[in-house]
Protein backbone atom coordinates (compact mmCIF):
# COMPACT_ATOMS: atom_id res chain seq x y z
CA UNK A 1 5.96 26.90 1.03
CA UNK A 2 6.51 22.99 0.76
CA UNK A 3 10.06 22.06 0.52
CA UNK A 4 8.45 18.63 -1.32
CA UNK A 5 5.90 20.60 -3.02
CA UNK A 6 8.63 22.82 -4.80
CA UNK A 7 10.82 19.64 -6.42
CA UNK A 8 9.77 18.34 -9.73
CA UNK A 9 8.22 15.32 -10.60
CA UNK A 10 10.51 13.75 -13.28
CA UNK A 11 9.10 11.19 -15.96
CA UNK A 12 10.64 8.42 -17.05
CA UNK A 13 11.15 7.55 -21.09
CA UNK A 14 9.32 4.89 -20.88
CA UNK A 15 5.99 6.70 -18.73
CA UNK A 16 3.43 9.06 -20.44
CA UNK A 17 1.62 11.90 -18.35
CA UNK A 18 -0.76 13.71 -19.38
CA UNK A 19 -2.71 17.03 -17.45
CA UNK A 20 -6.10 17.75 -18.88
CA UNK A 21 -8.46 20.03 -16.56
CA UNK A 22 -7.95 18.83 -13.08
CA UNK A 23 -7.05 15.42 -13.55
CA UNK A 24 -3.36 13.78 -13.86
CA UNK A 25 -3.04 10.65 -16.60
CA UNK A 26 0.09 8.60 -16.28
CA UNK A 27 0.60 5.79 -17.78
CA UNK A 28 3.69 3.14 -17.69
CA UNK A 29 4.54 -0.60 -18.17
CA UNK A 30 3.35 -1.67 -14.70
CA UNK A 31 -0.65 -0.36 -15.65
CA UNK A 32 -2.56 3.44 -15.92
CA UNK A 33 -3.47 5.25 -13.01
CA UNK A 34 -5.40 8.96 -12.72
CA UNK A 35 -5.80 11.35 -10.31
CA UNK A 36 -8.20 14.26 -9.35
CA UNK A 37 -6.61 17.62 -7.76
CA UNK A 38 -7.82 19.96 -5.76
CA UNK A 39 -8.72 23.09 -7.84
CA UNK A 40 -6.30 25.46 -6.11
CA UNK A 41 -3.28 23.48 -7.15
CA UNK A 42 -2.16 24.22 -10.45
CA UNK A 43 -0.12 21.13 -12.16
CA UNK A 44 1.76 21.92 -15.33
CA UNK A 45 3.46 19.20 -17.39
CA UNK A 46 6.55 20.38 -19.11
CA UNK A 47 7.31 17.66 -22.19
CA UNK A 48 10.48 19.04 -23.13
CA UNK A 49 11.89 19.08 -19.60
CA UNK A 50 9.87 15.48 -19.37
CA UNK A 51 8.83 16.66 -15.70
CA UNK A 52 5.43 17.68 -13.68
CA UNK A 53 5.47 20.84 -11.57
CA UNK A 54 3.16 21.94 -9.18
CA UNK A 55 2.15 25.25 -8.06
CA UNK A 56 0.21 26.63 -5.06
CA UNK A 57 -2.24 29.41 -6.10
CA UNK A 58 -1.92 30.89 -2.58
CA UNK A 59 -0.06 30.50 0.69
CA UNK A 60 -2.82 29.86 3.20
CA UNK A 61 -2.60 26.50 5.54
CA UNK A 62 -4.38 24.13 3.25
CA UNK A 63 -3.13 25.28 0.44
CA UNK A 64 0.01 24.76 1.75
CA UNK A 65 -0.52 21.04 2.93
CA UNK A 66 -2.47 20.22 -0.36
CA UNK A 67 0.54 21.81 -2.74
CA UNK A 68 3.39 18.88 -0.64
CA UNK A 69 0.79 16.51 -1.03
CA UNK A 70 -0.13 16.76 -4.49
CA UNK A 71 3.31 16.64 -5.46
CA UNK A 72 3.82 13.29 -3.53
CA UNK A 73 0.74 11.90 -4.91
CA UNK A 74 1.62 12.43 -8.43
CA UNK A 75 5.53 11.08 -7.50
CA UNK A 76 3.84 8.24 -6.25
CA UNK A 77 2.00 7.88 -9.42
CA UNK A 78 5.35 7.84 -11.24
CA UNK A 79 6.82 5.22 -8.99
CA UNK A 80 3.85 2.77 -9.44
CA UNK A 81 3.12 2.66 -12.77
CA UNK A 82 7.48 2.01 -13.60
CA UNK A 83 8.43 0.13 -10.44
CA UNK A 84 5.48 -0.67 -8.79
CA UNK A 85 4.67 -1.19 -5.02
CA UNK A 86 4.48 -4.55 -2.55
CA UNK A 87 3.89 -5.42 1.15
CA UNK A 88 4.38 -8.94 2.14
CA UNK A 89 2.63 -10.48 4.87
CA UNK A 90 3.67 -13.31 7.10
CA UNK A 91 0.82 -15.66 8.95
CA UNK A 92 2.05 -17.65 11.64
CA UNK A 93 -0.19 -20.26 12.88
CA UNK A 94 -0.29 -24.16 13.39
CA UNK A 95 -2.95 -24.95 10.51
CA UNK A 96 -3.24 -21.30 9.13
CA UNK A 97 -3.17 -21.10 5.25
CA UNK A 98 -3.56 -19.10 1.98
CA UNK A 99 -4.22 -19.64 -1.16
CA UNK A 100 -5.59 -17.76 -4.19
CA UNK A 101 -8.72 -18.80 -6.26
CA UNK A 102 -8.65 -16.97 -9.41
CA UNK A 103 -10.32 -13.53 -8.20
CA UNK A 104 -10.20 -14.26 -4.48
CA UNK A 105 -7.88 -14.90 -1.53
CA UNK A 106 -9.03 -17.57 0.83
CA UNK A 107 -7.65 -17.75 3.82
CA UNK A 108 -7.39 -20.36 6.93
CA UNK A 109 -7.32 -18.66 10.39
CA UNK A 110 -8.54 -21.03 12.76
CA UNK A 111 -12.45 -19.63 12.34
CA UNK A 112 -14.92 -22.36 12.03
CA UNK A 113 -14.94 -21.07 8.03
CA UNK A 114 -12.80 -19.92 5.56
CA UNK A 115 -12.23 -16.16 5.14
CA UNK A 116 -13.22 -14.96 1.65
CA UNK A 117 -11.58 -11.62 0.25
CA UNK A 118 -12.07 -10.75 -2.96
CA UNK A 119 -8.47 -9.21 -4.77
CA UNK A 120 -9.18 -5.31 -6.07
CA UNK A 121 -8.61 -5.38 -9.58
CA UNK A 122 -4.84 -4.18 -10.27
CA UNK A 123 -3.46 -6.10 -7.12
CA UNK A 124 -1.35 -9.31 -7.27
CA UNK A 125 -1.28 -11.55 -4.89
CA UNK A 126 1.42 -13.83 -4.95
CA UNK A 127 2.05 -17.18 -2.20
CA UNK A 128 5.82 -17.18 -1.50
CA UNK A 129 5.97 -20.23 1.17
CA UNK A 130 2.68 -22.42 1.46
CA UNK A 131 4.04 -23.59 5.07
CA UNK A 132 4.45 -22.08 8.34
CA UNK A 133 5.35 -19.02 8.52
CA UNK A 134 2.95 -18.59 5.27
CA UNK A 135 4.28 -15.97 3.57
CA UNK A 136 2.83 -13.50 0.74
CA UNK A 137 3.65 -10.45 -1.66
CA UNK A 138 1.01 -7.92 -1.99
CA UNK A 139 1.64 -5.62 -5.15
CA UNK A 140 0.52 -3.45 -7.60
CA UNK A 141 0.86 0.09 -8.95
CA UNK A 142 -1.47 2.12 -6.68
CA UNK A 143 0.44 2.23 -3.21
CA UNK A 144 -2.90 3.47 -1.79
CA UNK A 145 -5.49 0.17 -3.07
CA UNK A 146 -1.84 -2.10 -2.20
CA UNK A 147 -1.48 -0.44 1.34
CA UNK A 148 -5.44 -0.95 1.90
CA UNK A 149 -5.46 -4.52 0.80
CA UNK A 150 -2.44 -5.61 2.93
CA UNK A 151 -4.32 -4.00 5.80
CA UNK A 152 -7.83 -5.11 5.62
CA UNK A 153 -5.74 -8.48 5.10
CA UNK A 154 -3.98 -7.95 8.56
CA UNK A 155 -6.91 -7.08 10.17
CA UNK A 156 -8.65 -10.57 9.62
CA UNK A 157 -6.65 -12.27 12.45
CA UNK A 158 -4.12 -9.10 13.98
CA UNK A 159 -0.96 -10.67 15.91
CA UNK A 160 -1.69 -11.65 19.59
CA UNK A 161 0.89 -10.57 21.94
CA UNK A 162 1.39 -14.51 24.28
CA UNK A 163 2.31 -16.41 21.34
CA UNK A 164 2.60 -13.87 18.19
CA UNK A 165 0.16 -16.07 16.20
CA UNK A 166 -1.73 -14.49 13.28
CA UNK A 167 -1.02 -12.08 10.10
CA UNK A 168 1.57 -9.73 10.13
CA UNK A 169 3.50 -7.62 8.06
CA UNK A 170 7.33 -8.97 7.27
CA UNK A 171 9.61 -6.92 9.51
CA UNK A 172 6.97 -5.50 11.83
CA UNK A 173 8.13 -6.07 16.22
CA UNK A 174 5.17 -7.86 17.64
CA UNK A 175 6.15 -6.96 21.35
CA UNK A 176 5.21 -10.08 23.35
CA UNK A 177 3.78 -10.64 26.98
CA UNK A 178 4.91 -13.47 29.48
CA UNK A 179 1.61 -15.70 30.40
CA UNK A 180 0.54 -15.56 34.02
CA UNK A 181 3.39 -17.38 36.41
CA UNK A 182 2.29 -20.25 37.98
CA UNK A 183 1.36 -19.88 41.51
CA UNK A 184 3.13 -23.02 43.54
CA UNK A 185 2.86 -23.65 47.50
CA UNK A 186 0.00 -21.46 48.09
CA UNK A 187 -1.25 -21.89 51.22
């Protein structure tokens, strides 16, 4: 069995879970956030230990995998809605810029036009240094909609490997490559 799977999920005082059919409810000051689970995964919610437990109905492979990952999922819940997850993002670039437009993030990548994403409801976007290196904070209570954002956000200019220009995320190695040596004396 999961080593994860086995450990309870504890809840907070200030976070209420509920378990109704298949679905997980927990809600906290950061926002609300459900889940669906698999219907051989049993979750039981335990108020007077204030903790989530979840059990495996069987101990084939997938049940296996989906008992550790259930468990993580609703942890992850837990986390999000109290402390809540971020990502920041760094764009380096002479002339690069972002800037956010009540609903949407525009951003300046040295296209010919602006790039236009719209923010997923839930996410905050926030613009830490308007200069170069712009900086950014991605954040929210789902760590799956914050870790999809940052990426389709990335993914808009990645970081090119001569001169490390373009989005990034804060403490990610860009490894870089020495341009092409110029020739001199050839005959």
């Amino acid at each position: 069995m999961s080593r994860i799977g086995k450990q309870p999920v504890r809840i907070p005082n200030d976070v209420k879970a509920t378990v109704s059919g298949k679905t997980v409810n927990v809600e906290g000051p950061k926002g609300k956030l459900s889940m669906n689970f698999h219907p051989d995964i049993d979750v039981e919610l335990n108020t007077r230990d204030k903790q989530i437990i979840v059990k495996s109905n069987s101990g084939q492979k997938l049940q296996r995998a989906l008992y550790g990952l259930t468990r993580a999922l609703i942890s992850n819940m837990v986390v999000g809605v109290t402390t809540g997850f971020f990502k920041n993002l760094e764009i380096i670039g002479l002339g690069y810029t972002a800037k956010v437009q009540g609903k949407d993030l525009l951003l300046s990548l040295g296209y010919t036009h602006p790039v236009n994403m719209e923010i997923p409801s839930g996410i905050k976007v926030s613009i830490n240094n308007p200069t170069n290196p712009v900086k950014m904070t991605i954040s929210g209570p789902d760590k799956q909609v914050v870790g999809e954002f940052s990426a389709a956000i990335r993914s808009k200019k990645p970081p090119e490997p001569y001169k490390g220009m373009g989005i990034k995320y804060e403490n990610e190695v860009i490894r870089r490559k020495s341009g092409k040596a110029f020739a001199s004396g050839a005959a």
